[in-house]
N, C-alpha and C. Protein backbone atom coordinates (compact mmCIF):
# COMPACT_ATOMS: atom_id res chain seq x y z
N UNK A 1 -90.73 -132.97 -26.40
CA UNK A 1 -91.99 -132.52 -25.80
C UNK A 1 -92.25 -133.39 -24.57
N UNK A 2 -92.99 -132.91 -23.23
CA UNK A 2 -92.81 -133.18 -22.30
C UNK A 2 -94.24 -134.27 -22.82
N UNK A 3 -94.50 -134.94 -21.70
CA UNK A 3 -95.53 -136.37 -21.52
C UNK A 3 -96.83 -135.33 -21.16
N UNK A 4 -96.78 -134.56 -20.63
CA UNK A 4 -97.72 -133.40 -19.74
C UNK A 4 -98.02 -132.70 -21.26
N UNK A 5 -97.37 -131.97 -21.60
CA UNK A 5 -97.34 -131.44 -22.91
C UNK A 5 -97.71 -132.41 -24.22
N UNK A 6 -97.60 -133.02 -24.17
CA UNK A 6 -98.04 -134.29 -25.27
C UNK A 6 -99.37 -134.44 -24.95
N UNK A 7 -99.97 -135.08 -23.69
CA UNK A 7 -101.07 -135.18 -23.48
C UNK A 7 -102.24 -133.68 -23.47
N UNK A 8 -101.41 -132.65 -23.54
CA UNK A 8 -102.34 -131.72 -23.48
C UNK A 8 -102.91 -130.96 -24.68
N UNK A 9 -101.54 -131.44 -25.89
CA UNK A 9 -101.65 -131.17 -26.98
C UNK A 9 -103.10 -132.38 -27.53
N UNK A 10 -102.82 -133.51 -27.40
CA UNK A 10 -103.92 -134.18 -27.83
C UNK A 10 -105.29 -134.12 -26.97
N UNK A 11 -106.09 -133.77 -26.17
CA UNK A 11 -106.84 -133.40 -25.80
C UNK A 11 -107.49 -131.92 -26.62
N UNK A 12 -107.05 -131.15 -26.34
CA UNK A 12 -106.94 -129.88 -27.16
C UNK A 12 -107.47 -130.28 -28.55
N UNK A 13 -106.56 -131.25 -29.30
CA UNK A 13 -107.02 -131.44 -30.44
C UNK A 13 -108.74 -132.19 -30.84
N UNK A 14 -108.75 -132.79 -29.79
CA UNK A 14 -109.66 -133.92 -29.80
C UNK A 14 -111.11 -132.73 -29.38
N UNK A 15 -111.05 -131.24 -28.72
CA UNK A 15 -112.40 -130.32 -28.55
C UNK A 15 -112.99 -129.64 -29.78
N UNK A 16 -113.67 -128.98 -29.96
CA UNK A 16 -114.16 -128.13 -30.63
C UNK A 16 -113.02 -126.61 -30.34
N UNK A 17 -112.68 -126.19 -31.77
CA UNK A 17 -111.76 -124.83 -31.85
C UNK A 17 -112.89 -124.05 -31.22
N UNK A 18 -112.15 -123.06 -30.08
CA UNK A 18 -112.93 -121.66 -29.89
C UNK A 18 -111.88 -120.64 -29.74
N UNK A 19 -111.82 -119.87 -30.23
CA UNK A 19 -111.27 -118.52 -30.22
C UNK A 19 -111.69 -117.46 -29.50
N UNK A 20 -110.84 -117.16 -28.03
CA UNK A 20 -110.82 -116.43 -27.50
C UNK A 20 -110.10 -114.77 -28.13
N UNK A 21 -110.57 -113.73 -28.96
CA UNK A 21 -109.63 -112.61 -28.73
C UNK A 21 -110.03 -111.49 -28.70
N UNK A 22 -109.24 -110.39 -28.64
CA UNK A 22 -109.51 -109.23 -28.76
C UNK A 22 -109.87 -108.48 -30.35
N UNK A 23 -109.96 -109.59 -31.36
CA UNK A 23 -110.39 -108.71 -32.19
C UNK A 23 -109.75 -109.94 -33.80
N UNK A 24 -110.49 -109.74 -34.85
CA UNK A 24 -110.75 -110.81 -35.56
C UNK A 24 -111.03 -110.45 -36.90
N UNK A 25 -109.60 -110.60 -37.74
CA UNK A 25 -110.84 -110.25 -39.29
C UNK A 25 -111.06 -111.41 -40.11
N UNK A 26 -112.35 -111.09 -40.63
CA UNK A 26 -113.17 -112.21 -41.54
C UNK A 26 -113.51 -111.75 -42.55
N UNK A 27 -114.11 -112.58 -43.71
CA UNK A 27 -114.86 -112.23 -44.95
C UNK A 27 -116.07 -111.92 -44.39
N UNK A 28 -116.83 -111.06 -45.24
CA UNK A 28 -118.10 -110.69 -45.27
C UNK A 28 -118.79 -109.86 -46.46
N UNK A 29 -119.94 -110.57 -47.53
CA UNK A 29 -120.48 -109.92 -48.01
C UNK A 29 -120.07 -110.77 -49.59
N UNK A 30 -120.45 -111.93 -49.63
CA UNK A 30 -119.71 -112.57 -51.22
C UNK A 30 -120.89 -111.57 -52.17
N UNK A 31 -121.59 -110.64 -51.57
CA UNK A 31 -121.94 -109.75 -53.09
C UNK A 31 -121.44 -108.39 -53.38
N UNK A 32 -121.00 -107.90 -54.00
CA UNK A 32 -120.36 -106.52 -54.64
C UNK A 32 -121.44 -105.77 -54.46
N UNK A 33 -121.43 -104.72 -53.16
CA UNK A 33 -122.87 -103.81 -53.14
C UNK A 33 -122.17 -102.89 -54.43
N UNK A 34 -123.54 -101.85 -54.78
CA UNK A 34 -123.95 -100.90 -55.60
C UNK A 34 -124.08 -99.75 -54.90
N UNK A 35 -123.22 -98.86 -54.86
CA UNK A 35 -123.71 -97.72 -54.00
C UNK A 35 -124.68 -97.37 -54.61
N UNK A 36 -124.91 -97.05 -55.99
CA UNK A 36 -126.05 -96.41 -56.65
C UNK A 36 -127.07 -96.85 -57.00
N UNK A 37 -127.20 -98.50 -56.44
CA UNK A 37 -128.58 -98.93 -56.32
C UNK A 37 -129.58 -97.85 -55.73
N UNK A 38 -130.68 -97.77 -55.48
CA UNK A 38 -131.36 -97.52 -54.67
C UNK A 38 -131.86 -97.96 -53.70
N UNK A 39 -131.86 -97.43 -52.49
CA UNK A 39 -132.35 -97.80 -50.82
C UNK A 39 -133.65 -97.78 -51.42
N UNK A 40 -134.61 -98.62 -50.80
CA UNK A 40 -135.85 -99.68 -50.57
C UNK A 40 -135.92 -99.57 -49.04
N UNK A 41 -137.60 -98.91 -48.95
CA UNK A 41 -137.42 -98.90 -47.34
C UNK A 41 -138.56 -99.44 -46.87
N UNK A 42 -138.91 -100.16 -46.59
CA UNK A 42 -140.51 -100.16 -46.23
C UNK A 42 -140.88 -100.17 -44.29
N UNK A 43 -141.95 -100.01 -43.69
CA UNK A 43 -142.34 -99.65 -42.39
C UNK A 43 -143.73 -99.37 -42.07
N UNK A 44 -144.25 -100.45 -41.06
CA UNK A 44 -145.53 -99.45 -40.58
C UNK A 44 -145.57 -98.01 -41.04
N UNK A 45 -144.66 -97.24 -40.04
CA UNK A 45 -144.70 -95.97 -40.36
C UNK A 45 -143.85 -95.04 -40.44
N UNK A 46 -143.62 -93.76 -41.06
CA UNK A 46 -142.75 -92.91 -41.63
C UNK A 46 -142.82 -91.44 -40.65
N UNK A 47 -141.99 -90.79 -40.38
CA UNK A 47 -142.07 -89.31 -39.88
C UNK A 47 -140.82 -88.62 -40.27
N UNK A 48 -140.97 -88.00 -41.23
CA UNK A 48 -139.82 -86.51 -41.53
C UNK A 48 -140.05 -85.57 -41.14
N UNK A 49 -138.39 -85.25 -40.86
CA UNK A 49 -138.07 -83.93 -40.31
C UNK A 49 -137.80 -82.94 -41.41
N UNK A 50 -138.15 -82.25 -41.66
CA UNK A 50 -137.78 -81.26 -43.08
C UNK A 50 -136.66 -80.70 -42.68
N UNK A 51 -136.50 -80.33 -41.27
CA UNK A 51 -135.67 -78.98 -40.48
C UNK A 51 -134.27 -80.09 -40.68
N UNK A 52 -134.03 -81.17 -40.23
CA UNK A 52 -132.97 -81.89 -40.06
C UNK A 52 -132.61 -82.69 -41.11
N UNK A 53 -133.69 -82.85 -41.78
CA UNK A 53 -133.10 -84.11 -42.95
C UNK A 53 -133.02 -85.45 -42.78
N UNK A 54 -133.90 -85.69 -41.48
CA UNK A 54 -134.18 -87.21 -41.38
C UNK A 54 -135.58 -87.56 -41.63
N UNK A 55 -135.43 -89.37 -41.77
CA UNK A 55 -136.99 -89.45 -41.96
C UNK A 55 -136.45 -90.65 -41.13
N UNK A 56 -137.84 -90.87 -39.87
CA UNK A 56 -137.66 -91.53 -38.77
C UNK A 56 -138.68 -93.21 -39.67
N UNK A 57 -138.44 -94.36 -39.81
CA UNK A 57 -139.20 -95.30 -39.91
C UNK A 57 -139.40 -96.49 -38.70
N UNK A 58 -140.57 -96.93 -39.17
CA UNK A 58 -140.49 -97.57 -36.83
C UNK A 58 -141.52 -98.58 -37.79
N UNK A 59 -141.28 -99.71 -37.03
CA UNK A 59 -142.32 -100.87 -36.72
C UNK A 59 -142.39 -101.67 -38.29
N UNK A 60 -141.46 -103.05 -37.50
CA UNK A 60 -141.01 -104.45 -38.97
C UNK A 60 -140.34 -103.44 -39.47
N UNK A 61 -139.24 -102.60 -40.23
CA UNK A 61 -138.59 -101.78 -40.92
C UNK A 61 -137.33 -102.89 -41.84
N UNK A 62 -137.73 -102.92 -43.25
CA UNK A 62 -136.72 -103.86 -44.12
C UNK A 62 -136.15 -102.44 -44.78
N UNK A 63 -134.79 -102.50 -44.77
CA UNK A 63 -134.37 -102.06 -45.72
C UNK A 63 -133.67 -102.33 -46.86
N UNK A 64 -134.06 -102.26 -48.35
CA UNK A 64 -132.98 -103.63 -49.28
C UNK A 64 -132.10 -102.31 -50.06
N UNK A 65 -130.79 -102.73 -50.50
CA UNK A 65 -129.94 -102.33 -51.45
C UNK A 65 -129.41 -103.16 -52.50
N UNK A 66 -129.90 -103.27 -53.72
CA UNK A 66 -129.30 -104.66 -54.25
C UNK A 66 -129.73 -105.90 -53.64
N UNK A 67 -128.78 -106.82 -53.37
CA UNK A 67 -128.74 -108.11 -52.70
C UNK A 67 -129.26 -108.17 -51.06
N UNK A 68 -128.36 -106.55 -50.63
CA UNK A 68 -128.27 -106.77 -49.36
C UNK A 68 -129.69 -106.25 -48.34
N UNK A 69 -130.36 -106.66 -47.06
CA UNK A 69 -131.32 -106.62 -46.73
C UNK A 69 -130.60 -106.28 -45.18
N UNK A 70 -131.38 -105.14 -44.39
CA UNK A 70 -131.47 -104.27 -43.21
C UNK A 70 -132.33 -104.90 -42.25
N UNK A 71 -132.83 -104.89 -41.80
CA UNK A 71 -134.17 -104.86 -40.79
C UNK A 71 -133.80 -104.86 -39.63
N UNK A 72 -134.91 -104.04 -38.96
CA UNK A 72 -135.35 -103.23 -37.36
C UNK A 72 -135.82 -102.71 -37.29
N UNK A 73 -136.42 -102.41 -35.79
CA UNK A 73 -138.07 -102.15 -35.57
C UNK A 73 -137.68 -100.52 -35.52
N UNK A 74 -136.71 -100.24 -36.08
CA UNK A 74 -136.26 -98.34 -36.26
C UNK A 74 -135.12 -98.28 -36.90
N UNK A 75 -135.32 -97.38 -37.68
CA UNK A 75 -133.99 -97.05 -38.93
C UNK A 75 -134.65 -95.38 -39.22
N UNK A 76 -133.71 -94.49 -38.95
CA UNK A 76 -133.30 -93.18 -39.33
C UNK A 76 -132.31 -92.96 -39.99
N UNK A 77 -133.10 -92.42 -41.31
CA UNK A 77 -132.49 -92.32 -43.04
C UNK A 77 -132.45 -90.49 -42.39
N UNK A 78 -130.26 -90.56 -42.77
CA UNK A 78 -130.12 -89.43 -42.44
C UNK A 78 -129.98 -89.31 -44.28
N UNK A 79 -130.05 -87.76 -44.71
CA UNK A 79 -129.64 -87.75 -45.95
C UNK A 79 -128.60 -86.71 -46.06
N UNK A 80 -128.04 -86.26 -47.08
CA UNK A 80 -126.97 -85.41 -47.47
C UNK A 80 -127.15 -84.14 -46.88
N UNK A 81 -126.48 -83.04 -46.83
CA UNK A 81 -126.86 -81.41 -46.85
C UNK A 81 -127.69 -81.20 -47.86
N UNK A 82 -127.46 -81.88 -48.93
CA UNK A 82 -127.91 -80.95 -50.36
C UNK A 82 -129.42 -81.70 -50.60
N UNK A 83 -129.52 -82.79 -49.36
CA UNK A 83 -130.71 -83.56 -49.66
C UNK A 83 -130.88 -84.58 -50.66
N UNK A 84 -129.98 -84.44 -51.56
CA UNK A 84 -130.47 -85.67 -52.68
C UNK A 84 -130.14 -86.76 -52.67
N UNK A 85 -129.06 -87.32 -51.81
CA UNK A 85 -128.84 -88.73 -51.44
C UNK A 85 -129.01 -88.65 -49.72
N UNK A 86 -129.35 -90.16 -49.90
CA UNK A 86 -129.04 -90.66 -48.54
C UNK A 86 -127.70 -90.66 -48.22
N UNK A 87 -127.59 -90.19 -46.87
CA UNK A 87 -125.80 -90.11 -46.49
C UNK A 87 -125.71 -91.54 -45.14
N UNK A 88 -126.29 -91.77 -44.84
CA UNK A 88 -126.47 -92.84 -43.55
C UNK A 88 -128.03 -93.41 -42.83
N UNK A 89 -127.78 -94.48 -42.80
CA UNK A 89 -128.75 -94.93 -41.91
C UNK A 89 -128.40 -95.36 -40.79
N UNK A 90 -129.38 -95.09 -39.18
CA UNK A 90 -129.36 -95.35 -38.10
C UNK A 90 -130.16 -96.39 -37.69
N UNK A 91 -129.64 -97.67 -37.52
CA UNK A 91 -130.77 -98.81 -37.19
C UNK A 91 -130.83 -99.16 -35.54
N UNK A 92 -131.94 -99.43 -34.82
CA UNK A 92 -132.04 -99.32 -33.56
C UNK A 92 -132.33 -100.39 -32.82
N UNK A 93 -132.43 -101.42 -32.14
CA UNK A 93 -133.69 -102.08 -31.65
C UNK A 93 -133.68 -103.58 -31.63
N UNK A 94 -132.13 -103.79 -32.39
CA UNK A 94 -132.64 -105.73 -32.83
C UNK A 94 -132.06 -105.40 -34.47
N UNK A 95 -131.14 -105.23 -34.62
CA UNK A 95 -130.92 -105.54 -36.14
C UNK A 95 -130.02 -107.02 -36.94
N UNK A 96 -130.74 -106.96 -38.23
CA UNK A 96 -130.29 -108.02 -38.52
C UNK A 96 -129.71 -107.61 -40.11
N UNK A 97 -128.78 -107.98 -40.51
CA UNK A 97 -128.22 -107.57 -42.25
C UNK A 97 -127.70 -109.46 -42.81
N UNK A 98 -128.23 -109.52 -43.87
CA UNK A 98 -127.98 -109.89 -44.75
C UNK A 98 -127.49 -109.89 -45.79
N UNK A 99 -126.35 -110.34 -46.21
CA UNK A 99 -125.56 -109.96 -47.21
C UNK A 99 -124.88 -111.65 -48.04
N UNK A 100 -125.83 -112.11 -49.00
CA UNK A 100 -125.72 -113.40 -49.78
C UNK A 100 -125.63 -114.20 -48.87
N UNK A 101 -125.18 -115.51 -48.66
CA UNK A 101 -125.34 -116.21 -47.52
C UNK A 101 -124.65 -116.45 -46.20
N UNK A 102 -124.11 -114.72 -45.58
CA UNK A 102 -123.80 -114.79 -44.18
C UNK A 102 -124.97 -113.41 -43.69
N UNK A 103 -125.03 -113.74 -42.56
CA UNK A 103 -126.04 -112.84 -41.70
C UNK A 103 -125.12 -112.88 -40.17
N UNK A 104 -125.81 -111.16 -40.31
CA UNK A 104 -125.25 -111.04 -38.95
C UNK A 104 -126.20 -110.35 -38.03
N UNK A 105 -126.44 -110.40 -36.97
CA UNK A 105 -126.95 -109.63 -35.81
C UNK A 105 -126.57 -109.20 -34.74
N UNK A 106 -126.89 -107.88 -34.25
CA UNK A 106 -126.94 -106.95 -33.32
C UNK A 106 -128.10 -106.14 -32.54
N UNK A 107 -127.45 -105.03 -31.61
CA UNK A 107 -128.63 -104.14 -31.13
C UNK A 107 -128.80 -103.01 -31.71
N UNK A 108 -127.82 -102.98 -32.61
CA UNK A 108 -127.36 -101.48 -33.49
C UNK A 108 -126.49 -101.52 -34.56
N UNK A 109 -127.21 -100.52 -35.68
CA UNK A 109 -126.01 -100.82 -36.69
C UNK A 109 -126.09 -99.32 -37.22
N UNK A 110 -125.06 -99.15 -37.84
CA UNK A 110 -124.89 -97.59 -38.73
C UNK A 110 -124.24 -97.59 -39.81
N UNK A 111 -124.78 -97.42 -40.70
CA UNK A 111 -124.53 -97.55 -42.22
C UNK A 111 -123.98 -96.87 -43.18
N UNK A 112 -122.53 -96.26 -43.59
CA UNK A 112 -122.18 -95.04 -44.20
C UNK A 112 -122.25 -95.01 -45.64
N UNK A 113 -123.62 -95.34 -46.23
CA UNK A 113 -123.79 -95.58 -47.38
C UNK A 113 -123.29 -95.03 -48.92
N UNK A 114 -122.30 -94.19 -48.73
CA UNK A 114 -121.28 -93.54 -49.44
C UNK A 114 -120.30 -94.81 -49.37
N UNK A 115 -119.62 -94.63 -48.10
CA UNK A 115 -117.97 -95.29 -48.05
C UNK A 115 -118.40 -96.84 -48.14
N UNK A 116 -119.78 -97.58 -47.98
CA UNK A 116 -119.95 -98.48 -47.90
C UNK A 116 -119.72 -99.56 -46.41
N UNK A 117 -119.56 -98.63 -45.70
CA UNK A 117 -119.04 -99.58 -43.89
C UNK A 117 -120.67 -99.38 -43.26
N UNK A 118 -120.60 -100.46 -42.60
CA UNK A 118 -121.75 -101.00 -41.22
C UNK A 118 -120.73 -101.56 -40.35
N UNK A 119 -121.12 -100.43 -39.47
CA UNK A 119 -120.86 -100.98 -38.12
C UNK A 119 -122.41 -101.10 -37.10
N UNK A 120 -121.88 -102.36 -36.50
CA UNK A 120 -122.47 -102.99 -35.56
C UNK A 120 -122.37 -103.04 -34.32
N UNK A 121 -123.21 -103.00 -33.48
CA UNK A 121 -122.58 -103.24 -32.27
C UNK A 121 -124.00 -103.67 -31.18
N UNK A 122 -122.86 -104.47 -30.00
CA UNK A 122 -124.04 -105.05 -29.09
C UNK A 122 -124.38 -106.33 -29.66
N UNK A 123 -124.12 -107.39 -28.86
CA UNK A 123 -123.69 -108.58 -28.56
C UNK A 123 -124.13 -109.14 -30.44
N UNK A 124 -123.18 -108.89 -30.73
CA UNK A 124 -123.21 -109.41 -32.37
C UNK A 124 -122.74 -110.73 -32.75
N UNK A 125 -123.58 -111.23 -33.40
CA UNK A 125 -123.53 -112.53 -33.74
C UNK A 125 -123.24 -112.51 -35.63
N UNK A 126 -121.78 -113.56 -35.69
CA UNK A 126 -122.02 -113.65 -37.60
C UNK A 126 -122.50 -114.56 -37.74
N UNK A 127 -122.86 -115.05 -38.77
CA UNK A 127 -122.91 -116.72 -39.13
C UNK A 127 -122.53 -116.40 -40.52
N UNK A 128 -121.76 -117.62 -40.41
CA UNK A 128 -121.36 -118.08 -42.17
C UNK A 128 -121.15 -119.59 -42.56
N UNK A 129 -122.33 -119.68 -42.84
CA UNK A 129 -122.15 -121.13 -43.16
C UNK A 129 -122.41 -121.63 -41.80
N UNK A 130 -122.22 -122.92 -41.57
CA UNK A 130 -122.13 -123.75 -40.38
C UNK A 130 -121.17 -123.03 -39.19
N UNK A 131 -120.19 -121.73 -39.67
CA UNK A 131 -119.55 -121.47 -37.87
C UNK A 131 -120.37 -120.25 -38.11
N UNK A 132 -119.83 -119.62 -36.93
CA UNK A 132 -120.92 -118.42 -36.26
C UNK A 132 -119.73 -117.74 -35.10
N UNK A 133 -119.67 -116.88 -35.44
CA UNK A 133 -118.71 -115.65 -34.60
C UNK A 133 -119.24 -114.50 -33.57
N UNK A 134 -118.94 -114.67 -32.48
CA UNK A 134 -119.81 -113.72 -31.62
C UNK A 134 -118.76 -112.67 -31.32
N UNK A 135 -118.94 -111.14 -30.94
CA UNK A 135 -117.95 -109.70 -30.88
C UNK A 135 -118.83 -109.24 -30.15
N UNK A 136 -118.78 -108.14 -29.60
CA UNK A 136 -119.26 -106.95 -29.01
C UNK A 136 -119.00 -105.76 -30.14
N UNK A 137 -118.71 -105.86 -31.00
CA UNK A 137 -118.85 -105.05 -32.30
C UNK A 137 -118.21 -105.83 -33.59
N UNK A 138 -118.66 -105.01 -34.57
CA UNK A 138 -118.35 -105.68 -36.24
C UNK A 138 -118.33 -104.38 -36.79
N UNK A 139 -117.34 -103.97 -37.54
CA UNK A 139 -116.87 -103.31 -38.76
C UNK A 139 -117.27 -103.89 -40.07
N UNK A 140 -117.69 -103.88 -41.17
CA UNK A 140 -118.29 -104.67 -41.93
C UNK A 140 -118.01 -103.13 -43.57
N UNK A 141 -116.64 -103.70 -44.28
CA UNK A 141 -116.21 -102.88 -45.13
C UNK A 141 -116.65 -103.77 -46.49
N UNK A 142 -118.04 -103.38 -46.61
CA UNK A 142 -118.87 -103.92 -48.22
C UNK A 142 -117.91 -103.82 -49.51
N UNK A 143 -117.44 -103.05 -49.61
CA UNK A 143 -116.57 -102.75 -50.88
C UNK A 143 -115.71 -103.35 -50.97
N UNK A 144 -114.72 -104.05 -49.82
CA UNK A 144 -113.58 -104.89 -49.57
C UNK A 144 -114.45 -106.23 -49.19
N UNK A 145 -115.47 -106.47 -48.69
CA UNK A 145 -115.73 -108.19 -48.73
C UNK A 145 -115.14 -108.27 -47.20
N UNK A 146 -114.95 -107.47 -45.93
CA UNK A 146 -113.89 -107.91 -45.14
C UNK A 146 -115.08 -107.09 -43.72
N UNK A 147 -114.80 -108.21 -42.52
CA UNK A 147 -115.24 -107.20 -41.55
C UNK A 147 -114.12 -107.84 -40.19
N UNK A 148 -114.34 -106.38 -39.58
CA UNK A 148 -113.26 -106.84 -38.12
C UNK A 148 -114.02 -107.02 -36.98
N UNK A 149 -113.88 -107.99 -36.39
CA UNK A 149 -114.70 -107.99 -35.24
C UNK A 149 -113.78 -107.71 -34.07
N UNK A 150 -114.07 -106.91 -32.17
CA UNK A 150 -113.56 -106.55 -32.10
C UNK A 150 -114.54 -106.74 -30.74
N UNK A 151 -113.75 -106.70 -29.43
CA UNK A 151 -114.37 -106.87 -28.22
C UNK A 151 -114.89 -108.14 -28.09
N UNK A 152 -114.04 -108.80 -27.24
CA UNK A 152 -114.57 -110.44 -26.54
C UNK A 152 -114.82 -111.34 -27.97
N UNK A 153 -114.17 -111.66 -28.77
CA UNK A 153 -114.44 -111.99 -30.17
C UNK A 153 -114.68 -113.71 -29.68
N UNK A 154 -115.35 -114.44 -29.57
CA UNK A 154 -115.42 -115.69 -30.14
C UNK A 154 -116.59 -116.89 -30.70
N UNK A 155 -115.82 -117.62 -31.54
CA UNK A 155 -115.98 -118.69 -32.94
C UNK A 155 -115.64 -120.12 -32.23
N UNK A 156 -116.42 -121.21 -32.81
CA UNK A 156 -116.81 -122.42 -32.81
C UNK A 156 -116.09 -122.68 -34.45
N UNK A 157 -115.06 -123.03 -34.47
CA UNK A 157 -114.79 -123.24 -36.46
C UNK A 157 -115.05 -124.67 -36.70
N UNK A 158 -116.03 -124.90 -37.80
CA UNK A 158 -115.97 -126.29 -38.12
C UNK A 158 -114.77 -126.93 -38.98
N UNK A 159 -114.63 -127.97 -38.46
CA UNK A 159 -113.54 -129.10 -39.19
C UNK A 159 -114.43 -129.66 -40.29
N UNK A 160 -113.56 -130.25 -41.22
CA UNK A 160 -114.05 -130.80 -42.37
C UNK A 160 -114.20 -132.23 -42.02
N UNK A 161 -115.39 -132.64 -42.12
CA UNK A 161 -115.12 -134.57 -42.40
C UNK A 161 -115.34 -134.85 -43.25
N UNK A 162 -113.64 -135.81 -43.27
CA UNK A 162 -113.68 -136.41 -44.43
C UNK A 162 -113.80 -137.94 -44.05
N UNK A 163 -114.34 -138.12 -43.73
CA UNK A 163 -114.73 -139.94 -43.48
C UNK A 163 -115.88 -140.15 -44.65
N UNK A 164 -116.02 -139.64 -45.47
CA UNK A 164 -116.87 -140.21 -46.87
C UNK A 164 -115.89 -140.94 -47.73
């Protein structure tokens, strides 16, 4: 190894890891959602469409499933053809999901509450634990524990100290 190369290797070592890439998979979600929980919606206020099958909610909007928790200042609960389940939610505005102790945020998320995927998008931030992952979108597959992040992906990873 060259002297140039030696020295550049130890510098390098001596910064904080950041990860520059095009795209990134991580854990997400240490809780086992329930599809058949029930959606929990609460909102200032409510407006359904009978004709379409949405019901529009606006202003503070939490939505819980189980463990996991929604919120934004707009979420449109699309439901099935047949009407009796919810088939998706549309979150608008500033969203934030919680799922046991990682959280993530965006400007948008969409929820396929069947297959169990949220996708995210718009300058999305994860956190887990002490690092924190920034994308221009997140895939977020609940049933697998796994999400891909994807557009301008980068992470700060913490090192362990062990000097105790």
């Amino acid at each position: 190894m060259t002297p140039i190369r030696l020295i550049a290797v130890v510098l390098l070592s001596l910064l904080p890891v950041s990860v520059l890439a095009q795209g990134a998979q991580v854990g997400f979600g240490t809780l086992q959602p329930d599809p058949d929980a029930p959606v929990e919606v609460t909102a200032e206020n409510l407006s359904v469409n009978q004709n379409d099958g949405t019901a529009l909610f606006t202003g503070d909007v939490i939505v819980g499933q189980g463990e996991m928790r929604l919120s934004a200042p707009r979420v449109l609960v699309v439901y099935a053809k047949d009407r009796s389940e919810i088939a998706r939610l549309e979150a608008r505005g500033g969203v934030t999901l919680v799922s046991g102790a990682e959280a993530a945020e965006g400007d948008s998320a969409d929820y396929d509450v069947e297959a169990g995927i949220i996708v995210m998008t718009g300058n999305v931030l994860l956190t887990q634990g002490g690092s924190a992952l920034t994308a221009d979108k997140m895939v977020a597959d609940l049933n697998e524990g796994t999400a891909q992040m994807t557009g301008r992906v980068k992470t700060v990873l913490q090192t362990s100290d062990d000097s105790e």
